[in-house]
Protein backbone atom coordinates (compact mmCIF):
# COMPACT_ATOMS: atom_id res chain seq x y z
CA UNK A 1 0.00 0.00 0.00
CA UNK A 2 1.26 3.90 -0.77
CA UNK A 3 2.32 5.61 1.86
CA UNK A 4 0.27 8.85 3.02
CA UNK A 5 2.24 11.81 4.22
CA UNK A 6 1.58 12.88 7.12
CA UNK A 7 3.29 16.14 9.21
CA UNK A 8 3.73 15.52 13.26
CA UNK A 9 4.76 19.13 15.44
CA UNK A 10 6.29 17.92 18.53
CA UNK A 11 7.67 20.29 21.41
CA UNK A 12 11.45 19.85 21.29
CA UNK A 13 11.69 17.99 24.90
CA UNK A 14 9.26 15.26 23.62
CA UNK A 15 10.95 15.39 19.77
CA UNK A 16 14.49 14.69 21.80
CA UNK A 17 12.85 11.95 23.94
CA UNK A 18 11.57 10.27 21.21
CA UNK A 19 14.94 10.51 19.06
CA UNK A 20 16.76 9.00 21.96
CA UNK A 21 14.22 6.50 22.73
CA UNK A 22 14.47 5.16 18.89
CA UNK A 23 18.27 4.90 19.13
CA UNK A 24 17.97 3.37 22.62
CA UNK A 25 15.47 0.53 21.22
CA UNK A 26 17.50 0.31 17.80
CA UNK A 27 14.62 1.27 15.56
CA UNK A 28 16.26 2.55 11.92
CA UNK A 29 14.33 6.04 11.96
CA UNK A 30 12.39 8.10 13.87
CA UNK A 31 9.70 7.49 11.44
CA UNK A 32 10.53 3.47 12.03
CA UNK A 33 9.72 4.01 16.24
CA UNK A 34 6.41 6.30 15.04
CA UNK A 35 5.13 3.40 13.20
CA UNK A 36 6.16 0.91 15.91
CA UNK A 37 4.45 2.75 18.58
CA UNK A 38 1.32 3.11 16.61
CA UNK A 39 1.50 -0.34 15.39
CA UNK A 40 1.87 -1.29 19.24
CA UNK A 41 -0.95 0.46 19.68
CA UNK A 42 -3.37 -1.09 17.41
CA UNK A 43 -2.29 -4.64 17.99
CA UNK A 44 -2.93 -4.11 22.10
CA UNK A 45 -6.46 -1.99 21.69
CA UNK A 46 -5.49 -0.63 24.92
CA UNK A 47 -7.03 2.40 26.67
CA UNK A 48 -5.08 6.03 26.76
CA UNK A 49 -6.30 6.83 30.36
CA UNK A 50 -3.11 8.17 31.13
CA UNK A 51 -2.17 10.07 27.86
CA UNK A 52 -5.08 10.94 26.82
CA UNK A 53 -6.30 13.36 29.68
CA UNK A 54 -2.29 14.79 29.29
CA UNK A 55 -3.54 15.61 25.65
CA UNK A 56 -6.18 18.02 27.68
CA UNK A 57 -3.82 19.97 30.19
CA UNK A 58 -2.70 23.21 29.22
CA UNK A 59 0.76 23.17 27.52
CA UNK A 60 2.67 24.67 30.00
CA UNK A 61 1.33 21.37 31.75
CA UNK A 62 2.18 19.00 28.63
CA UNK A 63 5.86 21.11 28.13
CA UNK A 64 6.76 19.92 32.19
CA UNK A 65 5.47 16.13 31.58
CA UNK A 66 7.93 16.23 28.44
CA UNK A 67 10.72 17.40 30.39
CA UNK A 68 10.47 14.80 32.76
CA UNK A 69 10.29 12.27 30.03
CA UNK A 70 13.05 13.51 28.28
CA UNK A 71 15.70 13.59 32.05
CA UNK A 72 13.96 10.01 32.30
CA UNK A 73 14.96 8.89 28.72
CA UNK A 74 18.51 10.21 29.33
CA UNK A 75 18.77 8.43 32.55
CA UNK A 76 17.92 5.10 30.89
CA UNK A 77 15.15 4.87 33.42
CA UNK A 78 11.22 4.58 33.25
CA UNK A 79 8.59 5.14 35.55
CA UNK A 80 5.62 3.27 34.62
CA UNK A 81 1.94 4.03 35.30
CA UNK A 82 2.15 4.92 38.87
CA UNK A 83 4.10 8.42 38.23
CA UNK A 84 2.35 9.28 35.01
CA UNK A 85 -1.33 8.52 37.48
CA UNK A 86 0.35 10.93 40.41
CA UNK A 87 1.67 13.22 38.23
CA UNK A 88 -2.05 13.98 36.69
CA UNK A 89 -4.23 13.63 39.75
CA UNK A 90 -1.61 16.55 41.42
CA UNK A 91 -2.07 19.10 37.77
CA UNK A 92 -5.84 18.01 37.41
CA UNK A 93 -8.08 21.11 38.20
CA UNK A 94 -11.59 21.01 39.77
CA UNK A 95 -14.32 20.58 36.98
CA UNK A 96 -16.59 23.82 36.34
């Protein structure tokens, strides 16, 4: 099947993270890890509770989250759900 183009704007935190991550897990490209991770995606049909309301914060919000990610990426080191769950239940604001 063709390929469709399609044009991704990351903030530079999360573009470095994900450059480093593809090195670290020996994908070709960046475009190689975009398509594995999406690929991961559909094969597990998994739910985005944890990304998805990050997708809603404010960016200042989003631009901190990356950060971390990237220091985390550099260190070698992940933190699973249990950080990403603290880490939105201490920026989520009351509901209007």
């Amino acid at each position: 099947m063709a390929s469709r183009t399609r044009s991704v704007k990351l903030p530079g935190d999360l573009a470095a993270a994900a450059e480093q991550r593809a090195n670290q897990l020996g994908y070709p490209s960046w475009n190689a890890y975009i398509k594995g991770l999406i690929r991961y995606d559909t094969f597990v049909q998994g739910s985005h509770s944890i990304t998805l309301p990050m997708a809603m914060m404010p960016p200042a919000e989003q631009d901190a989250i990356d950060a971390k990610c990237l220091s985390l990426t550099k260190l070698g080191v992940g933190e699973r759900g249990q950080f990403l769950e603290k880490l939105l239940k201490r920026n989520k604001r009351p509901e209007v």
